[in-house]
Protein backbone atom coordinates (compact mmCIF):
# COMPACT_ATOMS: atom_id res chain seq x y z
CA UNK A 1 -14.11 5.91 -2.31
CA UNK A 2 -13.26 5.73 1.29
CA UNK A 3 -13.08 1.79 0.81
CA UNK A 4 -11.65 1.55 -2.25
CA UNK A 5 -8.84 4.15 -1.60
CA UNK A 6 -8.28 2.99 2.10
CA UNK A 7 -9.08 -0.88 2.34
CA UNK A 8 -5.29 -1.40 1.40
CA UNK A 9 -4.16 -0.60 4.86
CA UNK A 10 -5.86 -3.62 6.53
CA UNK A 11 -5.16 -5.93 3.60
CA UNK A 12 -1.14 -5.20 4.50
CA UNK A 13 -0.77 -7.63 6.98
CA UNK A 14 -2.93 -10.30 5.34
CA UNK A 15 -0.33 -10.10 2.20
CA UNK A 16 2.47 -9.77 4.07
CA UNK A 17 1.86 -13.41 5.23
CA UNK A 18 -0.07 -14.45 2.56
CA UNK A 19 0.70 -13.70 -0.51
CA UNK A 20 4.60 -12.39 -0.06
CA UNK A 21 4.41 -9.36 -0.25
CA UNK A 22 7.55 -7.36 1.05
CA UNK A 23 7.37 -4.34 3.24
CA UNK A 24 9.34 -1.94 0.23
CA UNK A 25 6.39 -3.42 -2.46
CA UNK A 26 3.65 -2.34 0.43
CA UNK A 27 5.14 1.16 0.05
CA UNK A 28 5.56 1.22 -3.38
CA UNK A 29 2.00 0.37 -3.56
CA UNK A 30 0.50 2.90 -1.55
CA UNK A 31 2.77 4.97 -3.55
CA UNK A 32 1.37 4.07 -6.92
CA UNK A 33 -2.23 5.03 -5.29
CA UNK A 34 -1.43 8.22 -4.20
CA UNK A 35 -0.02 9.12 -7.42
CA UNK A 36 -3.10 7.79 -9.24
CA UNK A 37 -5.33 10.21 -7.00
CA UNK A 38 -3.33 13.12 -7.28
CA UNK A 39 -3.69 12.78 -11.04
CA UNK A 40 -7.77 11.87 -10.49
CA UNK A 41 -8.13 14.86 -8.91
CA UNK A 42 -6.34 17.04 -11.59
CA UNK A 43 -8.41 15.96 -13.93
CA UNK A 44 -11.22 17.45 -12.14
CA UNK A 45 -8.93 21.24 -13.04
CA UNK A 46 -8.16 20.26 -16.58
CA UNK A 47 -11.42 18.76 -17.64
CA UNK A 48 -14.11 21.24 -15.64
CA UNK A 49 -16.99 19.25 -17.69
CA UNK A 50 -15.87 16.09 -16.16
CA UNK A 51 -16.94 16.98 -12.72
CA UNK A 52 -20.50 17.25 -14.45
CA UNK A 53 -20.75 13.89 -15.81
CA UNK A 54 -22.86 11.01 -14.74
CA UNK A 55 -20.87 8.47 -17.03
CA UNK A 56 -17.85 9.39 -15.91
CA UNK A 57 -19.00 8.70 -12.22
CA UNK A 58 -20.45 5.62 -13.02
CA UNK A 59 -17.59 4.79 -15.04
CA UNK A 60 -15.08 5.09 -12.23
CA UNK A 61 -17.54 3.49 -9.86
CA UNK A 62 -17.17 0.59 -12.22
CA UNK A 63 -13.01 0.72 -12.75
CA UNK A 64 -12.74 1.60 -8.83
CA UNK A 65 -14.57 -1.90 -8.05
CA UNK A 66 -13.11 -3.75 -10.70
CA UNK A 67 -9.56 -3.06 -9.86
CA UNK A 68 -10.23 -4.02 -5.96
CA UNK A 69 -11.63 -7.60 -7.69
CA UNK A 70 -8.30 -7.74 -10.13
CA UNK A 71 -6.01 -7.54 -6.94
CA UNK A 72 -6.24 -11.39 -6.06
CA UNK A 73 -5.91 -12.30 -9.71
CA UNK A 74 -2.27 -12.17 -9.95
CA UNK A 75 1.22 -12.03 -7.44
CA UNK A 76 2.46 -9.81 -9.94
CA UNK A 77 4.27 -6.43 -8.20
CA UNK A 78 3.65 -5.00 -11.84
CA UNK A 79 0.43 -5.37 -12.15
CA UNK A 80 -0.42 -4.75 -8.44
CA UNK A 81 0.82 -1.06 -9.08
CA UNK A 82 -0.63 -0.62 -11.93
CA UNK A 83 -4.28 -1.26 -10.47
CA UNK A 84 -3.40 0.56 -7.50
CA UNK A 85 -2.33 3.43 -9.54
CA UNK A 86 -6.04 2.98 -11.21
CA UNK A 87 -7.45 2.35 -7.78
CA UNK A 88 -6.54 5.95 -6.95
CA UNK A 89 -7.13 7.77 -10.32
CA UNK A 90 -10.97 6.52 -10.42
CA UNK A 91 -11.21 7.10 -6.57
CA UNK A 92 -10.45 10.81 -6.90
CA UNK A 93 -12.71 11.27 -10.19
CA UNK A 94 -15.62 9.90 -7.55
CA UNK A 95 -14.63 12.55 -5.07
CA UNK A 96 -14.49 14.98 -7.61
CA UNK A 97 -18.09 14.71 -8.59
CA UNK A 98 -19.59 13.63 -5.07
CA UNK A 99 -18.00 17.04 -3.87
CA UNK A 100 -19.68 18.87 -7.28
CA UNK A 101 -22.88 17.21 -6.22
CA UNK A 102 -22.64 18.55 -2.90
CA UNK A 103 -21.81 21.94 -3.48
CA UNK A 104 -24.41 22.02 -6.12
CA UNK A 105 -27.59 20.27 -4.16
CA UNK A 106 -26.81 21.51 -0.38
CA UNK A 107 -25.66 25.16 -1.32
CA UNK A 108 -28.84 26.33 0.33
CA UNK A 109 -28.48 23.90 3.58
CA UNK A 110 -26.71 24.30 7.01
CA UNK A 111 -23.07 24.77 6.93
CA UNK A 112 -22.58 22.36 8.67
CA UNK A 113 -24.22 19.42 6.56
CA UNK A 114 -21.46 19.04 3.90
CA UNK A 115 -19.19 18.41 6.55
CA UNK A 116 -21.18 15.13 7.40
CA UNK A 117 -21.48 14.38 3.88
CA UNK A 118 -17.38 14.31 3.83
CA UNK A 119 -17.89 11.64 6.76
CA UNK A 120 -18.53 8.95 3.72
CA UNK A 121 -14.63 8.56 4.01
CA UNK A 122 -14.57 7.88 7.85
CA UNK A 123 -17.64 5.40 7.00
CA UNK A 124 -15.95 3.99 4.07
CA UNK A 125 -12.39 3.53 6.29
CA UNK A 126 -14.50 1.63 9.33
CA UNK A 127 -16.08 -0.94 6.81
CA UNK A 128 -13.29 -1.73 5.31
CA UNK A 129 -11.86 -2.37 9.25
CA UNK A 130 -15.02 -4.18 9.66
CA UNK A 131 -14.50 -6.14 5.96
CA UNK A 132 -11.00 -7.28 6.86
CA UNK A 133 -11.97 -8.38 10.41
CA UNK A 134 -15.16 -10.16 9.25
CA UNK A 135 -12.74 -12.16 6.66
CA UNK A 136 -9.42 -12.68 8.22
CA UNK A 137 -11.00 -15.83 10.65
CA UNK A 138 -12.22 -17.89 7.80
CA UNK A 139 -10.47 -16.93 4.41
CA UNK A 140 -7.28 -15.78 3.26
CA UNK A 141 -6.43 -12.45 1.39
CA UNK A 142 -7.48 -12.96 -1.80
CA UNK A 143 -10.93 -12.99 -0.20
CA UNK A 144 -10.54 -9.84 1.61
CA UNK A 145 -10.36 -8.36 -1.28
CA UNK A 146 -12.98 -9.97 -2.98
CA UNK A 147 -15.09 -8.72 -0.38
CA UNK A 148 -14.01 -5.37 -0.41
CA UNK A 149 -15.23 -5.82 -4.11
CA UNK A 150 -18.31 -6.90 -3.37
CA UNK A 151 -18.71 -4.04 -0.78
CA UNK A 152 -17.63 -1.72 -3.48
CA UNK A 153 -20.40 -3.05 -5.83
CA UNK A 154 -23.18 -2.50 -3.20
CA UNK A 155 -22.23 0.83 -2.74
CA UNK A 156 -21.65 1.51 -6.37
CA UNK A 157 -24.87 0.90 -6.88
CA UNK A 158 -26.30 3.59 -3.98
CA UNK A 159 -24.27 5.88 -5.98
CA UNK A 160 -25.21 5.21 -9.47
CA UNK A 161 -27.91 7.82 -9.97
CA UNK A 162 -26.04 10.46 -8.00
CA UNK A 163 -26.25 13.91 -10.07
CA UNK A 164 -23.61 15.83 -10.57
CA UNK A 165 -23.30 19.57 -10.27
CA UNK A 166 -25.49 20.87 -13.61
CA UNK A 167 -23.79 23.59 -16.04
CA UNK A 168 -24.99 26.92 -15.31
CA UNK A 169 -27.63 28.53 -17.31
CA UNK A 170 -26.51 31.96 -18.29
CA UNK A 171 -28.24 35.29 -19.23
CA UNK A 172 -27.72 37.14 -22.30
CA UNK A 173 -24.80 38.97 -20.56
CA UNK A 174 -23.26 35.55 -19.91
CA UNK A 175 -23.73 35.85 -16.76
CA UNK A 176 -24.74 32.74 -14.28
CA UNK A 177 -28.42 33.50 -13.46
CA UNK A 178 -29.73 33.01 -9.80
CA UNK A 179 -29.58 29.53 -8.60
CA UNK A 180 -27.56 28.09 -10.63
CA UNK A 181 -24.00 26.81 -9.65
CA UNK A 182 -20.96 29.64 -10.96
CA UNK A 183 -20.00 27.60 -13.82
CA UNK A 184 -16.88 25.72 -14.39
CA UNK A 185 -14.50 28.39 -13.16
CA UNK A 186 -14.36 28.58 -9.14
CA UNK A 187 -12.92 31.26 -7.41
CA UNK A 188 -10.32 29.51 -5.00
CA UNK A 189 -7.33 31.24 -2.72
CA UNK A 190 -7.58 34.33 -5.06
CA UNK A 191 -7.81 32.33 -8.73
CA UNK A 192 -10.34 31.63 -11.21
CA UNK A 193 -9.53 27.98 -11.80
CA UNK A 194 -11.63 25.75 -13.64
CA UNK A 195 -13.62 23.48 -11.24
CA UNK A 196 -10.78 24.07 -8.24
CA UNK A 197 -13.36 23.96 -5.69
CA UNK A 198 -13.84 20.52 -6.38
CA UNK A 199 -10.45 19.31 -7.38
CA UNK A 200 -9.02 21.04 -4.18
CA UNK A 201 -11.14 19.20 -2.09
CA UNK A 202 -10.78 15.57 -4.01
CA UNK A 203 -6.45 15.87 -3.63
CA UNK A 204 -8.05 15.88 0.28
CA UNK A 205 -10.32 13.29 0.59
CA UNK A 206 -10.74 14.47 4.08
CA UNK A 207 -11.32 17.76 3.57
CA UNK A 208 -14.45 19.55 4.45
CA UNK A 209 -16.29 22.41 2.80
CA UNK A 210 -15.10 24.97 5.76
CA UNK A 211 -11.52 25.64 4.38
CA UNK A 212 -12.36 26.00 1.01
CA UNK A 213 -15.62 28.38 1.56
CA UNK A 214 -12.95 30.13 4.53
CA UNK A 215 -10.63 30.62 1.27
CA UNK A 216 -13.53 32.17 -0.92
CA UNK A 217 -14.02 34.47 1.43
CA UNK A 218 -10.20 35.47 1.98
CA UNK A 219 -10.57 38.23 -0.79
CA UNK A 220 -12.76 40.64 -2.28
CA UNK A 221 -13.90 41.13 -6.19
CA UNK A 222 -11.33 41.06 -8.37
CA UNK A 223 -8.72 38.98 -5.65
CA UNK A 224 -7.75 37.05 -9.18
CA UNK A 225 -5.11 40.02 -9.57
CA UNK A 226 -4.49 40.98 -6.06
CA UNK A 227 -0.45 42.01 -5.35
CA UNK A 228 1.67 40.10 -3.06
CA UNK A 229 0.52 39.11 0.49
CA UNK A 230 2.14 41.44 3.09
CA UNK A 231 5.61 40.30 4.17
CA UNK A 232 4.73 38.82 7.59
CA UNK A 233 2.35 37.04 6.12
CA UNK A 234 4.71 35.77 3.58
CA UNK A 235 7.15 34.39 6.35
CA UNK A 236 3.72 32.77 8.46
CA UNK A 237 2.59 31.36 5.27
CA UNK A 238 6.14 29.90 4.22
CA UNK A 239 6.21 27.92 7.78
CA UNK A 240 2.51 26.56 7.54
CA UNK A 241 3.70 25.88 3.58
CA UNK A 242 5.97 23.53 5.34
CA UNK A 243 4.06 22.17 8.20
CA UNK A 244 1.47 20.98 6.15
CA UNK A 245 3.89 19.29 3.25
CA UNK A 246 5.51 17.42 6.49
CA UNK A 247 2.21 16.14 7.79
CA UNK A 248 1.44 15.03 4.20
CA UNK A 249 4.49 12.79 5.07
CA UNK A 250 3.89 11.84 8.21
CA UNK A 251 -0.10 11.58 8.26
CA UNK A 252 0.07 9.39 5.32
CA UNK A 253 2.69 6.68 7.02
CA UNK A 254 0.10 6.36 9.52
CA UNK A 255 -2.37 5.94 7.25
CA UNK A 256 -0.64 3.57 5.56
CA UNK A 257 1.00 1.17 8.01
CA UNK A 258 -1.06 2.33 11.24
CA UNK A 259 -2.61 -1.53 10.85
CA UNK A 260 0.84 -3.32 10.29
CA UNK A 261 2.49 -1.81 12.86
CA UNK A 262 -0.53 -2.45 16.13
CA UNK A 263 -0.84 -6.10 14.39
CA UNK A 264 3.53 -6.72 15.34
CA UNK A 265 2.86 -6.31 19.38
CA UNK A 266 -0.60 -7.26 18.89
CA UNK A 267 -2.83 -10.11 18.23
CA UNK A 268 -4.47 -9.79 14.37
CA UNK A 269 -7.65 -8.81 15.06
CA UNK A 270 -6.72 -5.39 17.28
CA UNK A 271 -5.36 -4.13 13.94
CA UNK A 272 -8.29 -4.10 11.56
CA UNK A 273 -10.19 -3.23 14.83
CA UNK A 274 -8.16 -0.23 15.50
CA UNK A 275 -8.98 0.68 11.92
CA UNK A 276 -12.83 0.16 12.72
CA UNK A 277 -12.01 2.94 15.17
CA UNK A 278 -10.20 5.08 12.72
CA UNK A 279 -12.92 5.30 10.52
CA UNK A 280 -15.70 5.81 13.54
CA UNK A 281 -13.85 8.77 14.68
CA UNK A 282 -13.52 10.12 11.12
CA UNK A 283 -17.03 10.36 10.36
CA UNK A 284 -18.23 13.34 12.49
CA UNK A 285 -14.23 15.01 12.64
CA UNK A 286 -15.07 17.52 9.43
CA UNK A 287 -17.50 18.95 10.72
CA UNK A 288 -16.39 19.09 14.41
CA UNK A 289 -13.41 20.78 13.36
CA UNK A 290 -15.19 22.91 11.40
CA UNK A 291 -17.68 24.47 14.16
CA UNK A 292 -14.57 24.79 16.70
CA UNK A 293 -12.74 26.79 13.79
CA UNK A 294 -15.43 29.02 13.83
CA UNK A 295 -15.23 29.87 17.57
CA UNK A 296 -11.49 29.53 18.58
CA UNK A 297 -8.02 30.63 16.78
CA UNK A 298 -7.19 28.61 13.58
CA UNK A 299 -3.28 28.66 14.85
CA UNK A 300 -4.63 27.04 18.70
CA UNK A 301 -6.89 24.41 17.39
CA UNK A 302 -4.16 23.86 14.34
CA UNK A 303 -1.48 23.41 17.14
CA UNK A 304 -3.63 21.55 19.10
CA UNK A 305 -4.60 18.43 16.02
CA UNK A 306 -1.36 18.70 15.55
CA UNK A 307 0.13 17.54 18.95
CA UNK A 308 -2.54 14.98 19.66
CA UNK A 309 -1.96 13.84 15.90
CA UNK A 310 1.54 13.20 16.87
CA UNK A 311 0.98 11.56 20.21
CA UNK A 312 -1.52 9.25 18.46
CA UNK A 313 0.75 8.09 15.57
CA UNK A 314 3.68 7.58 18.20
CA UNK A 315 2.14 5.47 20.69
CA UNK A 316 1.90 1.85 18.85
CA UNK A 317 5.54 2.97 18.35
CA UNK A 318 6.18 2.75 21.85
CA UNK A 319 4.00 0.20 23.76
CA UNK A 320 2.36 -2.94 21.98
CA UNK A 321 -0.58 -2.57 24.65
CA UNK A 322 -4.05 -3.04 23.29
CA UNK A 323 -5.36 0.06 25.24
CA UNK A 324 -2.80 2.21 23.11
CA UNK A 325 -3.49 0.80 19.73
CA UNK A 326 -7.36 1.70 20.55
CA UNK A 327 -6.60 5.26 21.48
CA UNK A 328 -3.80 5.37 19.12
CA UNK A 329 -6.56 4.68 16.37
CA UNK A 330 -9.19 7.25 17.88
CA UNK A 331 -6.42 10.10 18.17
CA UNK A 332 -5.07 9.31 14.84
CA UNK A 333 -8.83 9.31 13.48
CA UNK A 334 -10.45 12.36 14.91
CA UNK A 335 -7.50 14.99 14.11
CA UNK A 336 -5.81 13.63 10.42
CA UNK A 337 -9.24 16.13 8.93
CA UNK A 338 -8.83 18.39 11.32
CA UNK A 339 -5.35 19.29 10.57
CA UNK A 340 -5.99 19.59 7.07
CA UNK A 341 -9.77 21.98 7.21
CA UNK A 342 -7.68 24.10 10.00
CA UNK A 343 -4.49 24.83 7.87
CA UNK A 344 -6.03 25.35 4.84
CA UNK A 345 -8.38 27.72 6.43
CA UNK A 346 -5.60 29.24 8.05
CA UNK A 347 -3.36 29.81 4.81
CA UNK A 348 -6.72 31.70 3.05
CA UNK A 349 -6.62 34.06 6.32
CA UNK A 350 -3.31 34.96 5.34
CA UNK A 351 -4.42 36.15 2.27
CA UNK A 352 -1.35 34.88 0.41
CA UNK A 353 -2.04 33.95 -3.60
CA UNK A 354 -3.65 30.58 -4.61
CA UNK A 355 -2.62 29.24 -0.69
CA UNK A 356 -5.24 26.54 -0.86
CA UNK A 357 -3.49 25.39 -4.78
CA UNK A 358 0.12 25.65 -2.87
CA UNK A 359 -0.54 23.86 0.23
CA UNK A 360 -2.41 21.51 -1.32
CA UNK A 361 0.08 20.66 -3.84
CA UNK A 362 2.49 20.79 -0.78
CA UNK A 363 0.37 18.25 0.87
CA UNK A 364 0.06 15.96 -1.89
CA UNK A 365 3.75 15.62 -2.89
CA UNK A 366 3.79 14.85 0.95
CA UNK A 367 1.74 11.79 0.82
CA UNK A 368 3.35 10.28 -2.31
CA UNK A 369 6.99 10.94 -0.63
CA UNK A 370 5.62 9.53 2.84
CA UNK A 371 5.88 5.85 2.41
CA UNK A 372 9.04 6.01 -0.01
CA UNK A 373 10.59 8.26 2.53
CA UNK A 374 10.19 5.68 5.12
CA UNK A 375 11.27 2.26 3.31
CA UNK A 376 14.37 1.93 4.65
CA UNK A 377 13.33 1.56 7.99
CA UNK A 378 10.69 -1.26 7.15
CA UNK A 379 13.17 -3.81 7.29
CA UNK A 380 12.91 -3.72 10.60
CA UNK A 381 9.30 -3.72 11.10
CA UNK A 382 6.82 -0.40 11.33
CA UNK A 383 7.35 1.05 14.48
CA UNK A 384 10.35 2.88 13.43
CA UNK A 385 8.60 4.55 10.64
CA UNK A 386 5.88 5.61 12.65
C-alpha cells in the first residue's frame, strides 16, 4: 500500500517533463486517489465481512498492481484518474484488512508492536524514493512505473497468504467467547460501528493502534448512548475539529508535491532522495509517538509535531539548499503520524461523541481539498503552495 498509494509523488517530476503532464492534472490526480481511498476505507464500515476476506485482499493486491502497470499505457488525463481513483480504492481495502489482521493476531503482544507493523507505509514510501532514484538515470517514466509494478508484484506476493481477522465464534447467549476478536461491530469514540476500528485506521494510513485503543478506552459500558460532552470540552474539541481538517490540507500538499518542489532549486536526484528519507523516518514515527503520548501531555507533544511539521514543510519553500531539502524530508517524515496518533488520542480524552468518526472525516475531506485548494498557485511552481 505504502508504494502503491505514495509512489505518485516521485513519479511527478518525471511526468512533468516526460510525459506532459501539467501541474493542475498532478493535483487532480492526487485528488482522484484520495477520493478512491476515502471510499476504500468506507467500505471497510459498510461491508464489516469484507475486512475478513482473503479474496478480497488478494483481489486488491492484484487491481492495486495492475493499475500502477496501466499508468504508462496511455497519456490520457481520463484514464489516468480513473486508475488513480482505483489506485486508492484497492489501497485502502489492503489497509483495511492488514489492520484486521493485526488487531486480530497481535492482540496478545506488546503495545508497542502494531505500531511497527504501521511502519509498512514509511517502508513502502522509502522504496518507492529508492524505485524512482534507481530508474530516473537510465529510463524514462513509463519505466518508473513499471517498476513500481513490479515492486508491487513482489510484495503482493509476501502478502498473499496474509489472514484476515476470523469471525467470532459465539456462545449460546451470542456472546463472543474468549479469544476470539468482538465481531464485526467495534466500539470506537463512543459507537458501535461495524468494523470502525479498522476503517478508522485505513482513512489514516499512518495511523497507529495508540489513538484508536486511547479512544476505546475514552468511555465506560454503555458510552454508545452517553449525553453530550461537557461544554468546555465542546469548545476544545471544536478547535482540534479544525486543526486537524487544516493539517489534512496542508500535510497532504506536502505529501503530494514535497518531491516537485526540492527537485525546482535542486538537482533531480535530491528529490526522490529526500523521499528515501521521508519514508526512513516514517517507519519507527507510530510507535515513537505513541510511547511519548504515554508519558507527556497529548496537547505539548500535539503542539510540538505540529510546529516542527510546519517548519519542515516550509523550508524547501524558502532555500533551494540541499541540507534543507534533507531535513525538510526528515521533519516532514517523523511528525505527519505523529500529528495524526496525538490528535486523535487527544479528541477520545475529551470524551466528545464518535470524535475519532468526526475528525477523521474532518481529516479526510482535508486531504482531498489539499491539492485542489492549492492549484492556483502551481502555475508558478510549488514553493508557493507549500
Amino acid at each position: 500500500m505504502g508504494v502503491g498509494r505514495f509512489v505518485y509523488t516521485p513519479i511527478i517530476p518525471l511526468m512533468h517533463a516526460q510525459a506532459g503532464l501539467t501541474s493542475g492534472t498532478g493535483a487532480h490526480l492526487a485528488t482522484a486517489n484520495y477520493v478512491g481511498y476515502l471510499a476504500g476505507a468506507l467500505t471497510g464500515i459498510l461491508a464489516p465481512a469484507a475486512v475478513r476476506s482473503p479474496a478480497l485482499l488478494r483481489a486488491a493486491l492484484v487491481v492495486l498492481t495492475a493499475s500502477l502497470a496501466a499508468m504508462p499505457l496511455t497519456h490520457s488525463t481520463t484514464t489516468w484518474l480513473l486508475l488513480r481513483l482505483v489506485a486508492g480504492a484497492a489501497s485502502a481495502l489492503v489497509f483495511v484488512i492488514a489492520v484486521s489482521s493485526l488487531h486480530s493476531h497481535l492482540r496478545a503482544h506488546p503495545a508497542h508492536l502494531p505500531g511497527w507493523a504501521f511502519g509498512g507505509v514509511g517502508a513502502g514510501i522509502a522504496l518507492s524514493g529508492l524505485l524512482v532514484l534507481a530508474v530516473r538515470p537510465i529510463a524514462d517514466w513509463r519505466a518508473a512505473w513499471w517498476s513500481a509494478a513490479a515492486l508491487g508484484a513482489v510484495l503482493t506476493l509476501a502478502a498473499w497468504n496474509l489472514r484476515p481477522e476470523t469471525a467470532p465464534r459465539r456462545n449460546a447467549a451470542g456472546a463472543s467467547l474468549p479469544g476470539t476478536t468482538g465481531g464485526p461491530g467495534q466500539r470506537t469514540a463512543g459507537v458501535a460501528v461495524p468494523g470502525a476500528r479498522e476503517a478508522t485506521a485505513a482513512v489514516r494510513p499512518d495511523l497507529g493502534t495508540a489513538a484508536v485503543r486511547a479512544s476505546g478506552r475514552a468511555r465506560g459500558p454503555g458510552d454508545a448512548h452517553a449525553g453530550p460532552a461537557p461544554r468546555g470540552n465542546r469548545r476544545w474539541f471544536g478547535v482540534l475539529f479544525a486543526s486537524y481538517t487544516l493539517e489534512g490540507v496542508g500535510y497532504i500538499v506536502a505529501g503530494t508535491f514535497l518531491v516537485a518542489a526540492i527537485e525546482q532549486g535542486s538537482p533531480g536526484w535530491i528529490g526522490s532522495g529526500a523521499w528515501v528519507l521521508v519514508g526512513l523516518a516514517a517507519v519507527p514515527s507510530s510507535a515513537c509517538w505513541a510511547w511519548l503520548g504515554r508519558r507527556y501531555s497529548r496537547a505539548d507533544l500535539l503542539l510540538v509535531a505540529l510546529a516542527v511539521q510546519a517548519v519542515g514543510i516550509a523550508l524547501p519553500a524558502l532555500t533551494g539548499s540541499v541540507a534543507a531539502a534533507l531535513v525538510s524530508a526528515a521533519l516532514f517524515g517523523a511528525t505527519f503520524i505523529g500529528v495524526s496518533t496525538l490528535a486523535l488520542a487527544a479528541g477520545a480524552q475529551l470524551e466528545f461523541p464518535r470524535s475519532v468518526a468526526l475528525l477523521t472525516a474532518g481529516y479526510s475531506v482535508g486531504q482531498i481539498l489539499g491539492p485542489l485548494a492549492v492549484t492556483p498557485l502551481l502555475h508558478h511552481g510549488y514553493h508557493q503552495a507549500l
